[in-house]
N, C-alpha and C. Protein backbone atom coordinates (compact mmCIF):
# COMPACT_ATOMS: atom_id res chain seq x y z
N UNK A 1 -40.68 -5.22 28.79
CA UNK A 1 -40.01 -6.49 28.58
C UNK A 1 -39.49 -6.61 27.15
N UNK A 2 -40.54 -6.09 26.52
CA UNK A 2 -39.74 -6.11 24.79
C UNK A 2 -38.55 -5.31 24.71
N UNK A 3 -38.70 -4.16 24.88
CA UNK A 3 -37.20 -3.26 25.30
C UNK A 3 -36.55 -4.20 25.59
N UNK A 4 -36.42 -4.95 26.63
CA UNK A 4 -34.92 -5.33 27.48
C UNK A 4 -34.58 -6.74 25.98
N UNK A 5 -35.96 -7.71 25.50
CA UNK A 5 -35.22 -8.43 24.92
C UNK A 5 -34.02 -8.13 23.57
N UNK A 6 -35.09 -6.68 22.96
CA UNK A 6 -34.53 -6.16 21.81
C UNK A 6 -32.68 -5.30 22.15
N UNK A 7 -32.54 -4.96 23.75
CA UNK A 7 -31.62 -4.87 23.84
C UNK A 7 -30.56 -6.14 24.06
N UNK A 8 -30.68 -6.90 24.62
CA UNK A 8 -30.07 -7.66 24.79
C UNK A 8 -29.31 -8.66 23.12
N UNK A 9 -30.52 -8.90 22.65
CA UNK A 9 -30.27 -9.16 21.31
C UNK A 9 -29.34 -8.42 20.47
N UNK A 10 -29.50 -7.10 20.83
CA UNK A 10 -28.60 -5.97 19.98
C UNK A 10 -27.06 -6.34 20.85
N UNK A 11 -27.57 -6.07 21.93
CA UNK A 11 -25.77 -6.67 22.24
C UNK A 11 -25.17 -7.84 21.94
N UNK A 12 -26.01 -8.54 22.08
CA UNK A 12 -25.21 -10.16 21.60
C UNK A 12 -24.90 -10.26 19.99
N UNK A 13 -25.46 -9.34 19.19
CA UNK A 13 -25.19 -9.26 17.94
C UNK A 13 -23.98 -8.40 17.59
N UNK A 14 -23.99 -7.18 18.54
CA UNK A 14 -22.81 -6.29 19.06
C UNK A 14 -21.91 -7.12 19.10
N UNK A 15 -21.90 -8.10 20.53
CA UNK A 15 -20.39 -8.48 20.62
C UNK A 15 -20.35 -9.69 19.86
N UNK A 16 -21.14 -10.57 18.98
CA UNK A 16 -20.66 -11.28 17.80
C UNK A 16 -19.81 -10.75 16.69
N UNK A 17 -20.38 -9.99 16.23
CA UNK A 17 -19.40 -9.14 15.51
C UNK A 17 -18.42 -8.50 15.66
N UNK A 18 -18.05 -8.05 17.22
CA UNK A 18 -16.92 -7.79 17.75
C UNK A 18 -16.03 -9.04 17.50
N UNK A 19 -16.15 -10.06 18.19
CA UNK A 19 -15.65 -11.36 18.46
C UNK A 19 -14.96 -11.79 16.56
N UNK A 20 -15.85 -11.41 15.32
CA UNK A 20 -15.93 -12.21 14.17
C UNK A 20 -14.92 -11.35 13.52
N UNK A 21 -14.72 -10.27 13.91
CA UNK A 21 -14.02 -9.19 13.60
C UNK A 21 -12.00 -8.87 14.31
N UNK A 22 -12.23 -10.12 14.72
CA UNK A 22 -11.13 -10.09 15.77
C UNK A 22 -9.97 -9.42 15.41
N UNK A 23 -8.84 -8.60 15.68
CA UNK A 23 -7.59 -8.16 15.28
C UNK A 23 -6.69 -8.88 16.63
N UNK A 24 -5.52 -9.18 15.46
CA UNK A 24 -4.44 -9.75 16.22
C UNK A 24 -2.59 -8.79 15.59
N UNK A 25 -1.88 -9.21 16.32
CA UNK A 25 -1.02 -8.32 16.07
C UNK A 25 0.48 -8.91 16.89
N UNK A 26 1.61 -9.44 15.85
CA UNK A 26 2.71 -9.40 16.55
C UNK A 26 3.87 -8.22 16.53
N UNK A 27 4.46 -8.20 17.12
CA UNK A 27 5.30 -7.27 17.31
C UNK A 27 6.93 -7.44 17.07
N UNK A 28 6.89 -9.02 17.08
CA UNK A 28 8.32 -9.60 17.82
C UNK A 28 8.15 -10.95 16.85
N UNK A 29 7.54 -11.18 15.70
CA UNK A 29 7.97 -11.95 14.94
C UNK A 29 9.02 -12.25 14.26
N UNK A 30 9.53 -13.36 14.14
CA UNK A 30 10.37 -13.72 13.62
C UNK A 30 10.37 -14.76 11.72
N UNK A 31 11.63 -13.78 11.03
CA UNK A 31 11.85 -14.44 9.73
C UNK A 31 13.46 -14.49 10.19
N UNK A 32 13.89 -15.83 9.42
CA UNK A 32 15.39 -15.95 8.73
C UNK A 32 15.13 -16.41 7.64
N UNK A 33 15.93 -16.15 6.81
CA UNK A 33 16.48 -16.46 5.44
C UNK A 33 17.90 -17.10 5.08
N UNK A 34 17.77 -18.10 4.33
CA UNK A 34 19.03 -19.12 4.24
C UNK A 34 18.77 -19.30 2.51
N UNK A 35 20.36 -19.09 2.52
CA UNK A 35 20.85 -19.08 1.28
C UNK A 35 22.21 -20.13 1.38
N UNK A 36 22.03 -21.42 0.73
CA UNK A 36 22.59 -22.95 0.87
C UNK A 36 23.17 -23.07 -0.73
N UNK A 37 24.56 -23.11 -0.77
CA UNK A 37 24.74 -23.22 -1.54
C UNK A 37 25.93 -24.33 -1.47
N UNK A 38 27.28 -24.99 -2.23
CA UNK A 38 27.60 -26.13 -2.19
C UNK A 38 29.31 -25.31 -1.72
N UNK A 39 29.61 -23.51 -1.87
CA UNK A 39 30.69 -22.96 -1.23
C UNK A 39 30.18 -22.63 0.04
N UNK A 40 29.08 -22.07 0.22
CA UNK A 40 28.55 -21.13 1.69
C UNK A 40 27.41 -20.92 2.23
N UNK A 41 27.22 -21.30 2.82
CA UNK A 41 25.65 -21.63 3.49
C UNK A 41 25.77 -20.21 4.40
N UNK A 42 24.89 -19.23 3.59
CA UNK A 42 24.34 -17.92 4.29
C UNK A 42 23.33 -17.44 5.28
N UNK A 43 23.19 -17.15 6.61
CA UNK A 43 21.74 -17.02 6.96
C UNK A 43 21.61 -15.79 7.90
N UNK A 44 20.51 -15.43 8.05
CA UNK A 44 20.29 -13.89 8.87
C UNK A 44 18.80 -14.26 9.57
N UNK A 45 18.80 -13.27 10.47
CA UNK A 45 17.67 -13.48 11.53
C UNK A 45 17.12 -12.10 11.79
N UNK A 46 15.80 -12.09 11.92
CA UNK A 46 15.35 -10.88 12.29
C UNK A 46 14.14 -10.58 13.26
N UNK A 47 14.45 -10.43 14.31
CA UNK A 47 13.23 -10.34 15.29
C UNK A 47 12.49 -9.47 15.55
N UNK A 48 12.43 -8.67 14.87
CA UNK A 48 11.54 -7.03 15.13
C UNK A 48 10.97 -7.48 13.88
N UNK A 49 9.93 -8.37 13.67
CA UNK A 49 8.60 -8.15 12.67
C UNK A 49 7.34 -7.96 12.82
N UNK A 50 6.69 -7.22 11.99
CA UNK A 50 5.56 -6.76 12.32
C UNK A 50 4.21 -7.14 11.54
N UNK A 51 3.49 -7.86 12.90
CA UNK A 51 2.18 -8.02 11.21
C UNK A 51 0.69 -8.08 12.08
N UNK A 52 -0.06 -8.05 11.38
CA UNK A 52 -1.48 -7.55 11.69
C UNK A 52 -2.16 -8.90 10.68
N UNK A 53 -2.60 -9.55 11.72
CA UNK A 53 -4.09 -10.71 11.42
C UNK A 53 -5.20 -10.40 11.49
N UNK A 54 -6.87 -10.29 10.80
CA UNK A 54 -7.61 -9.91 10.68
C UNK A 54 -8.27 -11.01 10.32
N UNK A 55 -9.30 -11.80 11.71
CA UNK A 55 -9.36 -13.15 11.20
C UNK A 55 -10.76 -13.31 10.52
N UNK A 56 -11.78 -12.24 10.34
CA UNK A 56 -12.70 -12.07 9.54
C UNK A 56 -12.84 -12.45 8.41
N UNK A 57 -11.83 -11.79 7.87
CA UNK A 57 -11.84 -12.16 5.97
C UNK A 57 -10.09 -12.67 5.85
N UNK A 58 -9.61 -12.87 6.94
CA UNK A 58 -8.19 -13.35 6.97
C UNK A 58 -7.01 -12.40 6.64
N UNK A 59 -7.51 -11.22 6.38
CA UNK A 59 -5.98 -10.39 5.62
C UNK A 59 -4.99 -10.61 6.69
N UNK A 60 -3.63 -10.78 6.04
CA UNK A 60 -2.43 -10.60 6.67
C UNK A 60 -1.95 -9.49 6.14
N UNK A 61 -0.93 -8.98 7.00
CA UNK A 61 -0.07 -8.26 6.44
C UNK A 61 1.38 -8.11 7.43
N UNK A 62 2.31 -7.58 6.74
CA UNK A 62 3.96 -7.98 7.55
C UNK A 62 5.02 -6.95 7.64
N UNK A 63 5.12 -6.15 7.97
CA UNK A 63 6.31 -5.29 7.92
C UNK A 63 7.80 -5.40 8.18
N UNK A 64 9.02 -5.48 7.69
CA UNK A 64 10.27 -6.20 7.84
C UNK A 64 11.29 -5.16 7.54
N UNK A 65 11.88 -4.19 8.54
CA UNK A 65 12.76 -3.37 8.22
C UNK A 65 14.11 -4.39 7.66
N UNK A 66 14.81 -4.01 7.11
CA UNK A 66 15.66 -4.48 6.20
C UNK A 66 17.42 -4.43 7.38
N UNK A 67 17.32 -3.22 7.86
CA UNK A 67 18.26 -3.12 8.37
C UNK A 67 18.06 -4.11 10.40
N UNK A 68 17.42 -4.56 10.30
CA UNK A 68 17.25 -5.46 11.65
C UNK A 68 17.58 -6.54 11.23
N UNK A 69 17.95 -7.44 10.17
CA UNK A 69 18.56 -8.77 10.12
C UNK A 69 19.84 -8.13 10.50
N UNK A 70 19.74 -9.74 11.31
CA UNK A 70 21.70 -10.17 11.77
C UNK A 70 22.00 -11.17 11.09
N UNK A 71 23.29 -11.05 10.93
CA UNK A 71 23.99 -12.01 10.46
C UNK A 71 25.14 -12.63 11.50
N UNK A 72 25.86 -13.66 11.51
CA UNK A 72 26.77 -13.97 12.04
C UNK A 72 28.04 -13.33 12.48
N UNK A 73 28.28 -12.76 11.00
CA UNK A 73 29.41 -11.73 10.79
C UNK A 73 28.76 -10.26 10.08
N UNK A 74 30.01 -9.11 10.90
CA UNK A 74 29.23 -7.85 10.53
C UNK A 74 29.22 -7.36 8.90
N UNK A 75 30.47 -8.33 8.56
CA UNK A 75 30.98 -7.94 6.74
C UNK A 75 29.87 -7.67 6.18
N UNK A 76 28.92 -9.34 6.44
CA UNK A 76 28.20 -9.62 5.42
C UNK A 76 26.84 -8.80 5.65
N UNK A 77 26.64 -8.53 7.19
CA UNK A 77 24.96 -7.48 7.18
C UNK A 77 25.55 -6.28 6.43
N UNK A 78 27.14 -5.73 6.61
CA UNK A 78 27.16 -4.32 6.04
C UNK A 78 27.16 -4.48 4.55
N UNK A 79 27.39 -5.57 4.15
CA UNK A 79 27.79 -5.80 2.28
C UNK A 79 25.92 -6.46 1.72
N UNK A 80 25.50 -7.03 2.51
CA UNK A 80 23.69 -7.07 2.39
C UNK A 80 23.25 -5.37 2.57
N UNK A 81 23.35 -4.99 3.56
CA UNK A 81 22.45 -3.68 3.48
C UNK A 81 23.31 -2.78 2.33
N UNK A 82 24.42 -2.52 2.03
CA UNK A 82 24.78 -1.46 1.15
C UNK A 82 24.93 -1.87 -0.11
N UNK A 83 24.79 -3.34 -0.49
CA UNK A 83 25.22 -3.79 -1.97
C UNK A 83 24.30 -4.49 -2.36
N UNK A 84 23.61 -5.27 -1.67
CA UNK A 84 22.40 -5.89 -2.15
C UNK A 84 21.30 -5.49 -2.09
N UNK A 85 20.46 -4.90 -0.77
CA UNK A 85 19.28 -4.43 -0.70
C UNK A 85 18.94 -3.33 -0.64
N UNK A 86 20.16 -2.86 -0.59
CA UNK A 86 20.22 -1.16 -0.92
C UNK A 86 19.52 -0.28 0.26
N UNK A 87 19.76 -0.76 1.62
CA UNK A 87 18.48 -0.77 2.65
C UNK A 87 18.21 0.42 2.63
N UNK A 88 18.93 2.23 2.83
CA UNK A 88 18.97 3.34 2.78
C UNK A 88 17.79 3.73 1.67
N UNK A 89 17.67 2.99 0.22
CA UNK A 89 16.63 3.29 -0.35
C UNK A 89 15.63 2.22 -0.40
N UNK A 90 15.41 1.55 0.00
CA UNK A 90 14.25 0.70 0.27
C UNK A 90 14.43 -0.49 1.62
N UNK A 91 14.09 0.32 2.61
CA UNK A 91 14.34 0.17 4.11
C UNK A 91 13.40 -1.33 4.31
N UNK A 92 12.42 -1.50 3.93
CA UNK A 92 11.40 -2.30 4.58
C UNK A 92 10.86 -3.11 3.69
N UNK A 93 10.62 -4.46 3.60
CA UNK A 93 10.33 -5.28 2.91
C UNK A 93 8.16 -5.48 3.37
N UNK A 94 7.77 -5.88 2.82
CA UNK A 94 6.16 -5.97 2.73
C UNK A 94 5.19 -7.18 2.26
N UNK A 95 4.61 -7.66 3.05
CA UNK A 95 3.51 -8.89 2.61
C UNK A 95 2.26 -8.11 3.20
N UNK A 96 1.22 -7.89 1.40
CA UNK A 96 0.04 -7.80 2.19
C UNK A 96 -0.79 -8.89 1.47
N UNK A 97 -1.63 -9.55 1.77
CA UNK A 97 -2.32 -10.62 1.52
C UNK A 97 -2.97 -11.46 2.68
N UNK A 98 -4.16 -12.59 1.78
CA UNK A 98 -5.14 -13.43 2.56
C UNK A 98 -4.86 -14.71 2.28
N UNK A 99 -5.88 -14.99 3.35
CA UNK A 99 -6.10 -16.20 3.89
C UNK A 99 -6.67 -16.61 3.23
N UNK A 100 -6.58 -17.50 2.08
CA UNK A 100 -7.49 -18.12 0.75
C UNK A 100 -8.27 -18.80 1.50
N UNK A 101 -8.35 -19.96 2.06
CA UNK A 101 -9.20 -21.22 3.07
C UNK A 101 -9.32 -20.42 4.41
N UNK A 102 -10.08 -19.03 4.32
CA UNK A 102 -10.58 -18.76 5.83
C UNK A 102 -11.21 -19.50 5.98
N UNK A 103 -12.61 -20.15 5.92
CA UNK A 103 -13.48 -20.70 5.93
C UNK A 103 -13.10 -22.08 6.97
N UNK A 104 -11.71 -22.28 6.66
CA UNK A 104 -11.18 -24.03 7.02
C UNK A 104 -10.58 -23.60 8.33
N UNK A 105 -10.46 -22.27 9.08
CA UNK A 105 -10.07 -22.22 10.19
C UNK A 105 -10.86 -21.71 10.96
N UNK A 106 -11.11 -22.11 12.23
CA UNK A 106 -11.67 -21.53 13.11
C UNK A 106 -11.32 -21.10 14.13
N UNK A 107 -11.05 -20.08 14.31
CA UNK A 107 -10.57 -19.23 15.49
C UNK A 107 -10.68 -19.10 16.58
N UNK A 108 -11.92 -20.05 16.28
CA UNK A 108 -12.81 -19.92 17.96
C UNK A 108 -12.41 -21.34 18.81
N UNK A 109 -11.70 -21.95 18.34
CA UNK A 109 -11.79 -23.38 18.62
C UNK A 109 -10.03 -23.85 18.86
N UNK A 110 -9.53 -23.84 20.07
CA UNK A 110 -7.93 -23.86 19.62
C UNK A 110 -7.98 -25.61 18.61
N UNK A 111 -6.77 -25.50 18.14
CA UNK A 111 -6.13 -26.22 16.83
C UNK A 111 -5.13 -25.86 16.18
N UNK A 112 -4.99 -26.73 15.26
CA UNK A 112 -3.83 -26.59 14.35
C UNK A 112 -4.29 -26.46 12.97
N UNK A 113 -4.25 -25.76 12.34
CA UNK A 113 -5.10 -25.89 10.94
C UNK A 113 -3.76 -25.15 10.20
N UNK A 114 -4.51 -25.41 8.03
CA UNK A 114 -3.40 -25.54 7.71
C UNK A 114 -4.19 -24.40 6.81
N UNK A 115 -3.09 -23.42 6.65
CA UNK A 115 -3.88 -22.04 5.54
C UNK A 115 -3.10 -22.25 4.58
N UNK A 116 -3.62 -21.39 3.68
CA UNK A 116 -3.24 -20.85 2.07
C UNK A 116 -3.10 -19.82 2.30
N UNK A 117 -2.25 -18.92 1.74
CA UNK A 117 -1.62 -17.60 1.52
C UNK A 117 -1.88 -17.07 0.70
N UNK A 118 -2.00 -16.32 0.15
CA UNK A 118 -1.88 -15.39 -1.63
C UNK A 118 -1.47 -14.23 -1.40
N UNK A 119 -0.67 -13.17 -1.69
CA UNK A 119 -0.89 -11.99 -1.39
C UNK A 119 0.52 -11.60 -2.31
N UNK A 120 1.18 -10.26 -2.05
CA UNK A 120 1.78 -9.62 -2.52
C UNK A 120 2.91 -9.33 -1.95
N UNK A 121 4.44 -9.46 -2.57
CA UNK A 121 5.40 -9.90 -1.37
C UNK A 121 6.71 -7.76 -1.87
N UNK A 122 6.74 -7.28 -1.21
CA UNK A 122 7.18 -6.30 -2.09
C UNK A 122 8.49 -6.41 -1.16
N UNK A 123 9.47 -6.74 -2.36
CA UNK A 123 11.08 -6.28 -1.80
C UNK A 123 11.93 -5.43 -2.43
N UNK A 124 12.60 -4.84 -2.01
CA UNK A 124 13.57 -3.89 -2.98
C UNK A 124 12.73 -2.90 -3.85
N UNK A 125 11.73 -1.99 -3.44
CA UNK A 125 10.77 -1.48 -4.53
C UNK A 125 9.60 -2.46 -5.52
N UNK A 126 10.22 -3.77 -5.26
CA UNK A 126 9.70 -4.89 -6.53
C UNK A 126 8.40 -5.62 -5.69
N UNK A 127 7.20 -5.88 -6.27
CA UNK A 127 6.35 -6.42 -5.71
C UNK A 127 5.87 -7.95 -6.63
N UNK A 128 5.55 -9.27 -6.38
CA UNK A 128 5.30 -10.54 -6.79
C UNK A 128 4.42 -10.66 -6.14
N UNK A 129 3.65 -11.47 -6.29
CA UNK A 129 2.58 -12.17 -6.09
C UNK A 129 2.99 -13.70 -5.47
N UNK A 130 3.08 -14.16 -4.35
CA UNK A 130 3.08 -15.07 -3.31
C UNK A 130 1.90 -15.86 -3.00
N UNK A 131 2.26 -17.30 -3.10
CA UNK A 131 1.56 -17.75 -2.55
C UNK A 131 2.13 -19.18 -1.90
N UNK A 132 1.63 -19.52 -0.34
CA UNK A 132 2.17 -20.35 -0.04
C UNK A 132 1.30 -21.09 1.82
N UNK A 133 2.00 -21.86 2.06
CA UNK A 133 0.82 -22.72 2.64
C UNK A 133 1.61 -22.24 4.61
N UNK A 134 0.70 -22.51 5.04
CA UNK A 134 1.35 -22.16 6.40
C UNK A 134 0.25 -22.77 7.58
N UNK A 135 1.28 -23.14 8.32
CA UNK A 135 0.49 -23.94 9.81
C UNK A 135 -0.06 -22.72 10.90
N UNK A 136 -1.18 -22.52 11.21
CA UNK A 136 -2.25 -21.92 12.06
C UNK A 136 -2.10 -22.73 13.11
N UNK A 137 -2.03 -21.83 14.73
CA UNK A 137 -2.20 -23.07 15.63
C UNK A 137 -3.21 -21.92 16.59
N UNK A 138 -4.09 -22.03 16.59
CA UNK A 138 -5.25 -21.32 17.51
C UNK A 138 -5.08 -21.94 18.95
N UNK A 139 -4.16 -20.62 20.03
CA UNK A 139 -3.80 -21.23 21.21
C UNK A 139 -5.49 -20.46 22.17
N UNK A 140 -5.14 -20.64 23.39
CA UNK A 140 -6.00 -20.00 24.39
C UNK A 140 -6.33 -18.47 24.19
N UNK A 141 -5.48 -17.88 23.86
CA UNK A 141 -5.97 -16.32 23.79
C UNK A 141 -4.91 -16.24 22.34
N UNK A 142 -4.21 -16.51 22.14
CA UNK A 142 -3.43 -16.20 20.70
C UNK A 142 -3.35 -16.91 19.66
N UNK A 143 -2.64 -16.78 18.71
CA UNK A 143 -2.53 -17.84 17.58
C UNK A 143 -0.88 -17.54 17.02
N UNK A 144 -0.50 -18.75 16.87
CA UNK A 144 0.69 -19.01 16.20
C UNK A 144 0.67 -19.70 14.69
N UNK A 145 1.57 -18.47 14.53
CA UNK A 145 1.58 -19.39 12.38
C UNK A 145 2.84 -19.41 12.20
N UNK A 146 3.38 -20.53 11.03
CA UNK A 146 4.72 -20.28 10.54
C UNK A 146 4.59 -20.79 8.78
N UNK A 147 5.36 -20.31 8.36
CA UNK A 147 4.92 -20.65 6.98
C UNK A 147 6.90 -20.66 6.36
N UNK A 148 7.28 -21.04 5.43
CA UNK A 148 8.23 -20.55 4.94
C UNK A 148 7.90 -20.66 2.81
N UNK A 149 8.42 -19.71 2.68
CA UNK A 149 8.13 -19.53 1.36
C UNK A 149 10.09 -19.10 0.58
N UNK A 150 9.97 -18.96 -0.97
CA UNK A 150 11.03 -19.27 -1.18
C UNK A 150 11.16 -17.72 -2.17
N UNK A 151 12.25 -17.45 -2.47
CA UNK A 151 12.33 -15.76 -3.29
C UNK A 151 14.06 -15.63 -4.27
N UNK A 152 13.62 -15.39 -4.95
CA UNK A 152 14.85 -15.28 -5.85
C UNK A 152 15.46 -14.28 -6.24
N UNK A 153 16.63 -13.38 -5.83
CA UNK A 153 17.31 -12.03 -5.78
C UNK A 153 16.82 -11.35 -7.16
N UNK A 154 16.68 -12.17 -8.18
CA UNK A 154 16.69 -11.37 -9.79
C UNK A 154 15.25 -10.77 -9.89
N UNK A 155 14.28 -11.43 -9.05
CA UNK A 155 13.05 -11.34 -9.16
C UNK A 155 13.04 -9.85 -8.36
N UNK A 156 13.51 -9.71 -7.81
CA UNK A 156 13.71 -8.40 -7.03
C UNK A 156 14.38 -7.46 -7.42
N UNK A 157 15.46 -7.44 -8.37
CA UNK A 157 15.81 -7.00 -8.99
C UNK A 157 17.52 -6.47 -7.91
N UNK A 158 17.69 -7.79 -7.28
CA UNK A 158 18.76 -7.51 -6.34
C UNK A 158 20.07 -8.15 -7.31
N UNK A 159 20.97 -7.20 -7.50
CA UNK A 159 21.78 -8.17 -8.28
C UNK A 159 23.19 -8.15 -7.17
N UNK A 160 23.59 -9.50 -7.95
CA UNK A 160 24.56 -9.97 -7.36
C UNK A 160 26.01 -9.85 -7.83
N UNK A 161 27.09 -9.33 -7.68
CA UNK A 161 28.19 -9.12 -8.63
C UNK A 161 28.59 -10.70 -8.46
N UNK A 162 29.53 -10.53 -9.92
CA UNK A 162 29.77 -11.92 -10.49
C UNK A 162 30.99 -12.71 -9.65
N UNK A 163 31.91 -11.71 -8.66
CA UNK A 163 32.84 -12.00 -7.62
C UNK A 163 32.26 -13.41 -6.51
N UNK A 164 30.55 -12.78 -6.10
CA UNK A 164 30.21 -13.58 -5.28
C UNK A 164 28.97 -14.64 -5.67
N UNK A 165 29.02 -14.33 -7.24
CA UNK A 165 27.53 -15.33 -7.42
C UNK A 165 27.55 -17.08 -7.21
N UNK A 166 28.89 -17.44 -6.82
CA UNK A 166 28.72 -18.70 -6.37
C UNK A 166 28.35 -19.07 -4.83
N UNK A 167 28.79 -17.64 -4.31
CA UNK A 167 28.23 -18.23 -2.79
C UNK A 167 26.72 -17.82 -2.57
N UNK A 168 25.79 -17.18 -3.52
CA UNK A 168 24.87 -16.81 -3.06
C UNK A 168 23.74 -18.11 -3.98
N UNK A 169 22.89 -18.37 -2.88
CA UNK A 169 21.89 -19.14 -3.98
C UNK A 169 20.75 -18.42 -4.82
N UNK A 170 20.75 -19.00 -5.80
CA UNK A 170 19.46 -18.72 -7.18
C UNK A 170 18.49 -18.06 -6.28
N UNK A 171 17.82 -19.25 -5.58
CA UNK A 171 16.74 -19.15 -4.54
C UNK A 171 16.94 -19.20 -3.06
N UNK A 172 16.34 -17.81 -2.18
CA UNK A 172 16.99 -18.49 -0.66
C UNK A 172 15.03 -18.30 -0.19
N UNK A 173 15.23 -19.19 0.76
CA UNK A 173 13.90 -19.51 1.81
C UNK A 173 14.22 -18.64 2.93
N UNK A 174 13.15 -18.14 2.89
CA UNK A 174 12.55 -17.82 4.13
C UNK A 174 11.43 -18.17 4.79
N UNK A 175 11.88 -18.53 6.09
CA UNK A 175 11.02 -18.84 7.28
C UNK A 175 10.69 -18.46 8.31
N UNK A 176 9.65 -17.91 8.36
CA UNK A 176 8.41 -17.16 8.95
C UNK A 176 7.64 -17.70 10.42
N UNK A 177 8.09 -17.14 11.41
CA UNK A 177 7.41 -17.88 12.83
C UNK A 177 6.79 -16.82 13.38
N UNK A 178 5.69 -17.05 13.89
CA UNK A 178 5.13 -14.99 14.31
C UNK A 178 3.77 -16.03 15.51
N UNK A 179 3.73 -15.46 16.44
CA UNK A 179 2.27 -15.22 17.67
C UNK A 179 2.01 -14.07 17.95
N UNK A 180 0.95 -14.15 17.52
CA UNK A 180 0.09 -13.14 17.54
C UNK A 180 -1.03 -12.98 18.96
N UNK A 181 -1.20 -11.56 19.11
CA UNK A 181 -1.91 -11.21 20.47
C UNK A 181 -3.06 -10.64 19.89
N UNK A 182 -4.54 -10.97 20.92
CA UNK A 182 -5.25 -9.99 20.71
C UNK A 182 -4.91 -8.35 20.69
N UNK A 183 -5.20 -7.46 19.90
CA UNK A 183 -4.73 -6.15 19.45
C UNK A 183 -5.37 -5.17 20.04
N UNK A 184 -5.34 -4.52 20.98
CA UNK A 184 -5.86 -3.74 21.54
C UNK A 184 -5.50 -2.73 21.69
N UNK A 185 -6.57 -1.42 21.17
CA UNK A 185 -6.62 0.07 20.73
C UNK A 185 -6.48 0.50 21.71
């Protein structure tokens, strides 16, 4: 009888830690970025994003090929990928970072809760330090977040020729919508 309790115990401790350990994973997230300025209101969309939730200690992280934004018109994705982001040498943009207020979400419980971000945003070769606030919505089996945060071309070291620096803004936002699935190996 001691056997069976000491097993049983071991499993329920087993699959707690399974459960506390959870991985989630979208595939098909979505960012656009808008650049509003008072000649041209710019924006692109990109649905092939990739990111990995780890709701333990909260790490995020995001993968964003460069060449999957659309734009409206083809000018401007071909004059973004070859003049601005240089996509051929730095293909993929990067967020790795946490969940500052894990503690304030619970995973186990659907809701809406509100996180903190911190992490490391790397574009164009260039990496900053990010931080920014984003809505958690803990559904039945998944979770949905969206956050939008804001980035400035110089900081990246994206320059802009002086032909078009009135249509482009200082600062453009991006906004971040992603559901995430349990992740399974």
């Amino acid at each position: 009888m001691k056997k069976y309790i000491i097993a049983i115990l071991s499993m329920t401790l087993f699959s707690l830690n399974i459960l506390s350990q959870q991985v989630y994973i979208a595939k098909n997230g979505n960012i656009n970025f808008i650049s509003e300025t008072s000649i041209e209101n710019i924006s692109a969309k990109n649905n092939q994003v990739v990111s990995f939730l780890k709701t333990k200690k909260g790490e995020i992280n995001f993968g964003v090929l460069i060449k999957s934004f659309k734009f409206k018109n083809a000018l401007m994705e071909e004059h973004f990928n070859e003049n601005y982001m240089e996509s051929d040498k730095f293909p993929k943009a990067k967020l790795n970072g946490h969940i500052t207020n894990i503690k304030d979400i619970n995973f186990g419980k659907e809701g809406i809760y509100s996180g903190i971000i911190d992490g490391k945003l790397n574009i164009h070769g260039i990496s900053h330090e990010i931080n920014a606030t984003a809505q958690i919505e803990v559904l039945d089996k998944n979770i949905a977040a969206s956050s939008t945060i804001t980035v400035k071309p110089e900081d990246y070291n994206i320059e802009i020729p002086d032909l078009v620096k009135d249509k482009i803004a200082e600062t453009i936002t991006i906004k971040i919508d992603i559901i995430y699935e349990p992740y399974e190996k």
